[in-house]
C-alpha atoms as a PDB file:
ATOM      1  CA  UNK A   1      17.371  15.268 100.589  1.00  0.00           C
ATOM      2  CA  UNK A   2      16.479  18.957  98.875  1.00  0.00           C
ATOM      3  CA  UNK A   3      17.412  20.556  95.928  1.00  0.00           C
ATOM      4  CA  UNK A   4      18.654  23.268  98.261  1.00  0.00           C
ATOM      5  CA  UNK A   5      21.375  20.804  99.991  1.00  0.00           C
ATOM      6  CA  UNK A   6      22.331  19.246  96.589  1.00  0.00           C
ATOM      7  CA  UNK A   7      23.510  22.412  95.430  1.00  0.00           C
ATOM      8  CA  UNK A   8      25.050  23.644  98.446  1.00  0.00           C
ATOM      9  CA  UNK A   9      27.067  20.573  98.193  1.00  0.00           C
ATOM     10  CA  UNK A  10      28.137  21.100  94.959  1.00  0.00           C
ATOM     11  CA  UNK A  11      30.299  23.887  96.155  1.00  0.00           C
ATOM     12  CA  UNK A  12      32.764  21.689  97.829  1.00  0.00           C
ATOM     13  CA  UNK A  13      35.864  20.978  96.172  1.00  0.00           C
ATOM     14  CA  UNK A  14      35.315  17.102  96.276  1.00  0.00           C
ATOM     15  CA  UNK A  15      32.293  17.051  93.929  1.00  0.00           C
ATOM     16  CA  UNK A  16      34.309  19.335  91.176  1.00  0.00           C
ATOM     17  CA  UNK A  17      33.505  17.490  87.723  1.00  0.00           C
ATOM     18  CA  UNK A  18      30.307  15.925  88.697  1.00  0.00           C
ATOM     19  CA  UNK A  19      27.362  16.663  86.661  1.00  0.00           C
ATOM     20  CA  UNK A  20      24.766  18.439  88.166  1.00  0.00           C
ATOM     21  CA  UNK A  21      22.222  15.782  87.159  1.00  0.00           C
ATOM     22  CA  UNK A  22      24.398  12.595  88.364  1.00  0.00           C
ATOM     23  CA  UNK A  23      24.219  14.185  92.155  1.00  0.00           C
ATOM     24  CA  UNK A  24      21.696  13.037  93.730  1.00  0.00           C
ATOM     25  CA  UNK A  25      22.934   9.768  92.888  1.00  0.00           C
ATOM     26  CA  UNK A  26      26.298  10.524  94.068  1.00  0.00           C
ATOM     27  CA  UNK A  27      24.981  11.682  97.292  1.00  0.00           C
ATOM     28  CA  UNK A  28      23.276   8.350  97.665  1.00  0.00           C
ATOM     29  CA  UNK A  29      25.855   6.231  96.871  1.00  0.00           C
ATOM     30  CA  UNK A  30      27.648   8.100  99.496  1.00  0.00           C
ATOM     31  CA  UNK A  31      25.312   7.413 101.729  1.00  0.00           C
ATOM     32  CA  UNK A  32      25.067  11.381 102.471  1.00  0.00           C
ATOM     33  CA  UNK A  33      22.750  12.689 105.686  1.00  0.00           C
ATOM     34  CA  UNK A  34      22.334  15.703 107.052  1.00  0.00           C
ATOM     35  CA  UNK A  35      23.122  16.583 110.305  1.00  0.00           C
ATOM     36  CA  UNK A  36      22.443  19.846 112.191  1.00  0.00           C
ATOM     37  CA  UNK A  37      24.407  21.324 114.857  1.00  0.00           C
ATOM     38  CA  UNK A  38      23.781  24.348 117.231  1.00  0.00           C
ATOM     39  CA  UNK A  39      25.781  27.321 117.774  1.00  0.00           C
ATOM     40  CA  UNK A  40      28.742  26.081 120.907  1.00  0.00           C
ATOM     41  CA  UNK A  41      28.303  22.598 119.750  1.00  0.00           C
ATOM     42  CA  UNK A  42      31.368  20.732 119.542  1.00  0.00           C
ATOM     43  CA  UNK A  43      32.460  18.080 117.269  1.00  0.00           C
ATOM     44  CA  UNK A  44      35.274  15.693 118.250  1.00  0.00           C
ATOM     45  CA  UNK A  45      37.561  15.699 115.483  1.00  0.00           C
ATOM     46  CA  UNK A  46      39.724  12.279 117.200  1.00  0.00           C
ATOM     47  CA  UNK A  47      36.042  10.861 116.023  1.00  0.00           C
ATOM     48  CA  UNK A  48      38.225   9.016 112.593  1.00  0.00           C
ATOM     49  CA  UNK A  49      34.811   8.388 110.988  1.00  0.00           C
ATOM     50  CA  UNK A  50      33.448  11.851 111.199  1.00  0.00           C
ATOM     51  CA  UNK A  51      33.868  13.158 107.398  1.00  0.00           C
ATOM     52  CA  UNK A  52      31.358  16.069 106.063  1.00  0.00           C
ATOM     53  CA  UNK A  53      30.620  18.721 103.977  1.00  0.00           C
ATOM     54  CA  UNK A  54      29.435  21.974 105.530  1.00  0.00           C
ATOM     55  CA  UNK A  55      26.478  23.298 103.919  1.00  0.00           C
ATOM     56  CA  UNK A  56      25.471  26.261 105.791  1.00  0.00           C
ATOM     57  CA  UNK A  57      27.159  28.261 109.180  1.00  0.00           C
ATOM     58  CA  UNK A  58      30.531  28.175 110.179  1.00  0.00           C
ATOM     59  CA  UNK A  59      32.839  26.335 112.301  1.00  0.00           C
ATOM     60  CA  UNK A  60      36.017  26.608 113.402  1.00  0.00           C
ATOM     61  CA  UNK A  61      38.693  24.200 113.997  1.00  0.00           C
ATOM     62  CA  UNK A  62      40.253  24.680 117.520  1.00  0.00           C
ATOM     63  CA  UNK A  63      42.857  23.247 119.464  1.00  0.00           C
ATOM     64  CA  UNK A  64      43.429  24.167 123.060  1.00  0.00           C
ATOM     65  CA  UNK A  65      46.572  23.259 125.434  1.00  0.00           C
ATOM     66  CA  UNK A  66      46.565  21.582 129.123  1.00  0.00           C
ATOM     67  CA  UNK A  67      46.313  25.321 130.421  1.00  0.00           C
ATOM     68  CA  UNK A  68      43.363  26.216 128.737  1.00  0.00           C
ATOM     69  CA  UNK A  69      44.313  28.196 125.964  1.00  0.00           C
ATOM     70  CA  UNK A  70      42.933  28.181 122.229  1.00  0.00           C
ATOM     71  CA  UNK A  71      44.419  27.955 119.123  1.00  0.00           C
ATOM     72  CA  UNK A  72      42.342  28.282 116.011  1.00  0.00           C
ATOM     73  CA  UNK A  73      43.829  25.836 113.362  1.00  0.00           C
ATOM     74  CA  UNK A  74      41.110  26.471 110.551  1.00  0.00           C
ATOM     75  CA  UNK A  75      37.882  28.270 109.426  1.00  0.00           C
ATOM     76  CA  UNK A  76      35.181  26.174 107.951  1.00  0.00           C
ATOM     77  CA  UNK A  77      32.310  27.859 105.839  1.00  0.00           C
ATOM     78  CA  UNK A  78      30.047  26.411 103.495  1.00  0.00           C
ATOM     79  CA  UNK A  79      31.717  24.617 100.210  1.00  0.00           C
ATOM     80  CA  UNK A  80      34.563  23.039 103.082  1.00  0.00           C
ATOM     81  CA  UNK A  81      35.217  19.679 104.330  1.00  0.00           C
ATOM     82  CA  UNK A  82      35.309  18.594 108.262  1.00  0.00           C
ATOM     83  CA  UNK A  83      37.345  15.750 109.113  1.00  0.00           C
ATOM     84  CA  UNK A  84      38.725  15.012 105.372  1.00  0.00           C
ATOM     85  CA  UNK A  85      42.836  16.077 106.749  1.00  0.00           C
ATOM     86  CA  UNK A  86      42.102  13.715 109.789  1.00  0.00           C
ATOM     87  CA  UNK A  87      39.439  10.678 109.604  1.00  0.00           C
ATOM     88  CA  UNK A  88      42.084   8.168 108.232  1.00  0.00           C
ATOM     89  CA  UNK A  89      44.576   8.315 110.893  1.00  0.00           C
ATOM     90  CA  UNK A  90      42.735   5.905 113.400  1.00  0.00           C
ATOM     91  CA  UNK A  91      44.658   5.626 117.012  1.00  0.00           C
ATOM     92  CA  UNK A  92      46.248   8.979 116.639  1.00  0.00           C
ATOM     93  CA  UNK A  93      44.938  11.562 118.862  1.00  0.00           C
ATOM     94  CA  UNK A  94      44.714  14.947 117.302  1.00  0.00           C
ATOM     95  CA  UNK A  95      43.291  16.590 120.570  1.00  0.00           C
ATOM     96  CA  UNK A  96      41.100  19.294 118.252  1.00  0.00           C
ATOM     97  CA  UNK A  97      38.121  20.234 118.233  1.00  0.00           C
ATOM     98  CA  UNK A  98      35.280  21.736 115.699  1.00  0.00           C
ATOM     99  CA  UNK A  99      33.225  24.361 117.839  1.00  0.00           C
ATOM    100  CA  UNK A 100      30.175  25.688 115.774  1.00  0.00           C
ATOM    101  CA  UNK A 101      30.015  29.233 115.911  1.00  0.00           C
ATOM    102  CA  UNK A 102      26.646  29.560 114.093  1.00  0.00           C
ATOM    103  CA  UNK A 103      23.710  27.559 114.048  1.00  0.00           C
ATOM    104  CA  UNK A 104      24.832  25.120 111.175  1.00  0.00           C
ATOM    105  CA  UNK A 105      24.250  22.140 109.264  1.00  0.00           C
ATOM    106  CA  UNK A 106      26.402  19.362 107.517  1.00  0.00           C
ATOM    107  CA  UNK A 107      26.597  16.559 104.926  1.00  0.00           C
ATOM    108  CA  UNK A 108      27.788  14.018 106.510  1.00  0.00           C
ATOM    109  CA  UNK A 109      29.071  10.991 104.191  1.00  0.00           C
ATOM    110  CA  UNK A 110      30.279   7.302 104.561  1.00  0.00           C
ATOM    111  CA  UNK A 111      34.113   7.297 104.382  1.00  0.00           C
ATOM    112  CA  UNK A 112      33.938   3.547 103.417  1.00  0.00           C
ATOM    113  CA  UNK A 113      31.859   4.656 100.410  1.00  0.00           C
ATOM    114  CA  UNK A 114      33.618   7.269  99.313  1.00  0.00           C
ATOM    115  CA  UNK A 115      36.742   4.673  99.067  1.00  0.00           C
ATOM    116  CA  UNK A 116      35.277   1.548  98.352  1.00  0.00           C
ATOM    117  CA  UNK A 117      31.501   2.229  96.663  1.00  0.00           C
ATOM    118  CA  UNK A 118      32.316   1.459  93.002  1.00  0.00           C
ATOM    119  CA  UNK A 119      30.291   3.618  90.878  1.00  0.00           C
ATOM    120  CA  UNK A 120      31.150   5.723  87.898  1.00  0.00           C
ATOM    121  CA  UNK A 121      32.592   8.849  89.880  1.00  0.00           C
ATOM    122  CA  UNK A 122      34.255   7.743  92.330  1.00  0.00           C
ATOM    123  CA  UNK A 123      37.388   7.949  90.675  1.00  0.00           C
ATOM    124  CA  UNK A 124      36.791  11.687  90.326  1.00  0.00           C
ATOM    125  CA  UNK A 125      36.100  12.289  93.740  1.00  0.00           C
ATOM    126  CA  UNK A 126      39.191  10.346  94.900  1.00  0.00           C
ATOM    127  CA  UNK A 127      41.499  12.575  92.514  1.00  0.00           C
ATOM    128  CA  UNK A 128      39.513  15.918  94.067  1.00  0.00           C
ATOM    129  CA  UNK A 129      40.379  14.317  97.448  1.00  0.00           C
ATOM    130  CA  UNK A 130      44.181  14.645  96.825  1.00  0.00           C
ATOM    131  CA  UNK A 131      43.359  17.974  96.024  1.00  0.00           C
ATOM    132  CA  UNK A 132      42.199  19.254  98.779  1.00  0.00           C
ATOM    133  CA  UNK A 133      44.970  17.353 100.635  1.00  0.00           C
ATOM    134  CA  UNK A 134      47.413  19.384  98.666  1.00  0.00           C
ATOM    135  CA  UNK A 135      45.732  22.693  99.427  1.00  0.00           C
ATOM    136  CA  UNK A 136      45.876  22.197 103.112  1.00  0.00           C
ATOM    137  CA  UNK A 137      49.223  21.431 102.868  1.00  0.00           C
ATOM    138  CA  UNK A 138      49.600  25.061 101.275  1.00  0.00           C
ATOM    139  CA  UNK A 139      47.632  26.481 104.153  1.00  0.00           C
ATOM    140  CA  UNK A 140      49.411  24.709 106.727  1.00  0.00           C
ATOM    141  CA  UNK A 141      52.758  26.158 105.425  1.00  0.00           C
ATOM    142  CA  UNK A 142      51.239  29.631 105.286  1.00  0.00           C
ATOM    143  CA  UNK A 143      50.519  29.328 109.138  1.00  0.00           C
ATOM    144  CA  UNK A 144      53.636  27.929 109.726  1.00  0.00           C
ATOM    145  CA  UNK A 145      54.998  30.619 108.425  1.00  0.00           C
ATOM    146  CA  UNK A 146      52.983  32.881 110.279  1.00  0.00           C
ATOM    147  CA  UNK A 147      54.018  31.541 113.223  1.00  0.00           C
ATOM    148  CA  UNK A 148      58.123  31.387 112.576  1.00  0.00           C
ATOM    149  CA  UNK A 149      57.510  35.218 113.086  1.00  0.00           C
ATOM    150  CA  UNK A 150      58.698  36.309 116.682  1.00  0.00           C
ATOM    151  CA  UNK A 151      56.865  40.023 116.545  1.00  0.00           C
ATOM    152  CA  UNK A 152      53.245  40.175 116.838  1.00  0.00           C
ATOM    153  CA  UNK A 153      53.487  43.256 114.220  1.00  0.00           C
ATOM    154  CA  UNK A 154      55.270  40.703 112.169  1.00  0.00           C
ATOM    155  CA  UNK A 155      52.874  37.692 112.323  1.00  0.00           C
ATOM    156  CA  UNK A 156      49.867  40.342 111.800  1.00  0.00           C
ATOM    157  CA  UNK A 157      51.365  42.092 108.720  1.00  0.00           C
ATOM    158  CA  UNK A 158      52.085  38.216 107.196  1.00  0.00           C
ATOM    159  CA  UNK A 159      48.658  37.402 107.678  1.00  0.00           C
ATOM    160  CA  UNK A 160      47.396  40.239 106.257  1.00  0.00           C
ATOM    161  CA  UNK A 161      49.540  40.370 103.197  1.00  0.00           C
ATOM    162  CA  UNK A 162      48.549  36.413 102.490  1.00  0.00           C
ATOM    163  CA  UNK A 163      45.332  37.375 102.870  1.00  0.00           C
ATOM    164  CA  UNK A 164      45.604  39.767 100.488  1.00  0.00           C
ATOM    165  CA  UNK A 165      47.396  38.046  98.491  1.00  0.00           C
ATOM    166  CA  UNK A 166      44.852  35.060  98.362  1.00  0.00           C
ATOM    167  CA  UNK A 167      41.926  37.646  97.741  1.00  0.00           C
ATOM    168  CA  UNK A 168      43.462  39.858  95.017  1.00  0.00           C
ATOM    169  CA  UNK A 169      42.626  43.010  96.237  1.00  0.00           C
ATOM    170  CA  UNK A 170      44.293  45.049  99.310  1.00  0.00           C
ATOM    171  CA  UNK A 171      40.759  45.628 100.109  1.00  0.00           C
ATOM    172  CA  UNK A 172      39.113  42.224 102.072  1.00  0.00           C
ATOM    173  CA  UNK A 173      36.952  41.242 104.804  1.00  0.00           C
ATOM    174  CA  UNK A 174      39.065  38.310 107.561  1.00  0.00           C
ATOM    175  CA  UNK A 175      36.458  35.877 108.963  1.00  0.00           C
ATOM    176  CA  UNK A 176      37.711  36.266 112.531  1.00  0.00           C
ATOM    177  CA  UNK A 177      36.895  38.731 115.025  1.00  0.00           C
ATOM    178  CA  UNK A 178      39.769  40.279 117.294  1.00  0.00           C
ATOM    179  CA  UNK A 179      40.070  37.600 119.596  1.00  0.00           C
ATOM    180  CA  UNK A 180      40.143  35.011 117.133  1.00  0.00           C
ATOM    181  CA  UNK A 181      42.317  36.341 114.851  1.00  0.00           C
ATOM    182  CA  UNK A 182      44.568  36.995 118.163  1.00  0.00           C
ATOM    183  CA  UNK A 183      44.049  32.998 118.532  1.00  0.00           C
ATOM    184  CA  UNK A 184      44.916  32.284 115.147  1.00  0.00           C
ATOM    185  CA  UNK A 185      47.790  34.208 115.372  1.00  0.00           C
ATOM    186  CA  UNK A 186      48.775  32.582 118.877  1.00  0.00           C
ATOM    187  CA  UNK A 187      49.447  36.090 120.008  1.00  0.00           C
ATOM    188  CA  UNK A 188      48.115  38.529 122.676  1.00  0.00           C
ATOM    189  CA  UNK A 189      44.621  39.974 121.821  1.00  0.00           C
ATOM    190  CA  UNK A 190      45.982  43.471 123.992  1.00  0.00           C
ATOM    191  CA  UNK A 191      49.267  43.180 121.567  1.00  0.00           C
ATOM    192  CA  UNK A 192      47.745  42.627 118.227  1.00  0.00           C
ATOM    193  CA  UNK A 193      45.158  46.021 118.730  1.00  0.00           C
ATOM    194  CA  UNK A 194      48.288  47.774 119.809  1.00  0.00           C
ATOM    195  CA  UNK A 195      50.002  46.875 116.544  1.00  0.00           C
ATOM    196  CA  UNK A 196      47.240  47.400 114.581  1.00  0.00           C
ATOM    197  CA  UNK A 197      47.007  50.746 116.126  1.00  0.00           C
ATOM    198  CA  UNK A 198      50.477  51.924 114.897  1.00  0.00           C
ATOM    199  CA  UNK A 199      50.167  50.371 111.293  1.00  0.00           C
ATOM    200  CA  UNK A 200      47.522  52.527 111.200  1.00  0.00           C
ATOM    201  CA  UNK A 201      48.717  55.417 112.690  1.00  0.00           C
ATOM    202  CA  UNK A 202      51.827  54.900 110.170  1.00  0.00           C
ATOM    203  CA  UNK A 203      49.767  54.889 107.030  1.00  0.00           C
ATOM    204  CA  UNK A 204      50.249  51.045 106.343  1.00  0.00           C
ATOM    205  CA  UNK A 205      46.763  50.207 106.750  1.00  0.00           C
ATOM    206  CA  UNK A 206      43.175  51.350 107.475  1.00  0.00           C
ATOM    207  CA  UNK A 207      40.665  48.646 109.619  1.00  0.00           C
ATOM    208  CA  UNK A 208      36.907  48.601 110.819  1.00  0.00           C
ATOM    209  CA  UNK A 209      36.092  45.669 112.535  1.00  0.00           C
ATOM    210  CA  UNK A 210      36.544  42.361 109.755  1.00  0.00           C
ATOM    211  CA  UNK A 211      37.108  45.038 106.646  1.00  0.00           C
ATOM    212  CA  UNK A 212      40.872  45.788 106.130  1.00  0.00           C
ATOM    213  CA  UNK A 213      42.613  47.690 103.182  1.00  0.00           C
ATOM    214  CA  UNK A 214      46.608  48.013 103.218  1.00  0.00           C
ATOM    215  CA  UNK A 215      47.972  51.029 101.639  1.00  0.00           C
ATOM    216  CA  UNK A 216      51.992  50.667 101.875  1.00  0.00           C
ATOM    217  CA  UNK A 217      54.737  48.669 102.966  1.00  0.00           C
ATOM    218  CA  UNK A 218      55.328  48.593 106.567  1.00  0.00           C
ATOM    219  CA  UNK A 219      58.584  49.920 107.549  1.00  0.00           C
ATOM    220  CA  UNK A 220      61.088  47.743 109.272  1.00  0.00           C
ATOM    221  CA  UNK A 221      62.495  47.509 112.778  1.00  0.00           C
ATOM    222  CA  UNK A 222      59.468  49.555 113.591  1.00  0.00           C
ATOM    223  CA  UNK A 223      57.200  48.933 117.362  1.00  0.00           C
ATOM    224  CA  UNK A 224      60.116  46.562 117.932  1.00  0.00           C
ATOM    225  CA  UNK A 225      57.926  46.193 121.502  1.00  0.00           C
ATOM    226  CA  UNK A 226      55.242  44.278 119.026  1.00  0.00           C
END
């Protein structure tokens, strides 16, 4: 393994407190291997022993109904964990997907290791572990809230402001493109650009393709059509 994907790894969440110079061990105890995966490649996430760190590209968790169409559920860049909400629910079928959207490659680690290899840091990783659990539990709730919005000027504008929120600065970059962020949102990609057309047009916001900046409060009962 390089030096390059040791410290790429290091910016996951589950290694937090390990010394640089123990990781390399780590890794091996772990049993860590890299895997690459092409742009369109899809990774079966009702695969329970699939757990791995992303180390370079971008991925996005998907989820798509008996008619066809796609939700996203998550974005995965490099530092985040595939498969670390789902691998220990064996027999229960998730029905999502990870679709590469880049040419990408992984860390891919035993799970039986990581909970049963004995060595000096595993207790560390374990507690990072719950962690991240409890972080995706606050993202979850974000979306859910998203969703529990009926207006698609209404789901946009929560998004948005969480984004914001999350970035500390009005000014940000999303990591979607229109369509996705019109799959994310579960809404309309035609509805969404005519929503984001009025915010603007109302002084609320300015956008250019991923780069937003809000200005004001939206007013209410405003494009009650969105």
């Amino acid at each position: 393994m390089t030096q390059e994907m040791i410290r790429s790894a290091m910016l996951c969440p589950l290694f937090a407190g390990v010394k640089p110079e123990r990781m390399e061990q780590v890794l091996a105890e772990l049993e860590a291997k890299p895997m690459a995966v092409r742009r369109g490649d899809v990774l079966d996430m009702d695969d329970t022993r699939l757990l791995a760190v992303v180390l370079r590209g971008c991925l996005q968790i998907v989820q798509d109904d008996y008619w066809g169409t796609r939700s996203i559920i998550h974005m995965l860049v490099p530092g985040k964990m595939i498969g670390e909400s789902f691998t220990w629910f064996e027999g229960y079928n998730l029905h999502q997907q990870t679709v590469a959207q880049a040419d990408s490659e992984l860390l891919v680690i035993s799970r039986e290791r990581l909970l049963g290899g004995g060595f000096p840091e595993q207790r560390q990783l374990l507690e990072n572990l719950l962690k991240i659990y409890s972080i995706h539990q606050r993202i979850f709730l974000q979306k859910f809230q998203l969703l529990s919005r009926r207006k698609t000027r209404d789901r946009l504008l929560a998004y948005l402001s969480q984004t914001a929120a999350d970035r500390g600065s009005a000014v940000f970059e999303v990591p979607f493109t229109r369509q996705e962020l019109a799959d994310y949102l579960c809404v309309e990609r035609s509805a969404m650009c005519t929503a984001l057309g009025a915010l603007q047009r109302e002084g609320v916001l300015r956008c250019k393709g991923r780069r937003f900046e809000l200005l004001q409060p939206a007013q209410e009962g405003n494009s009650p059509e969105a």
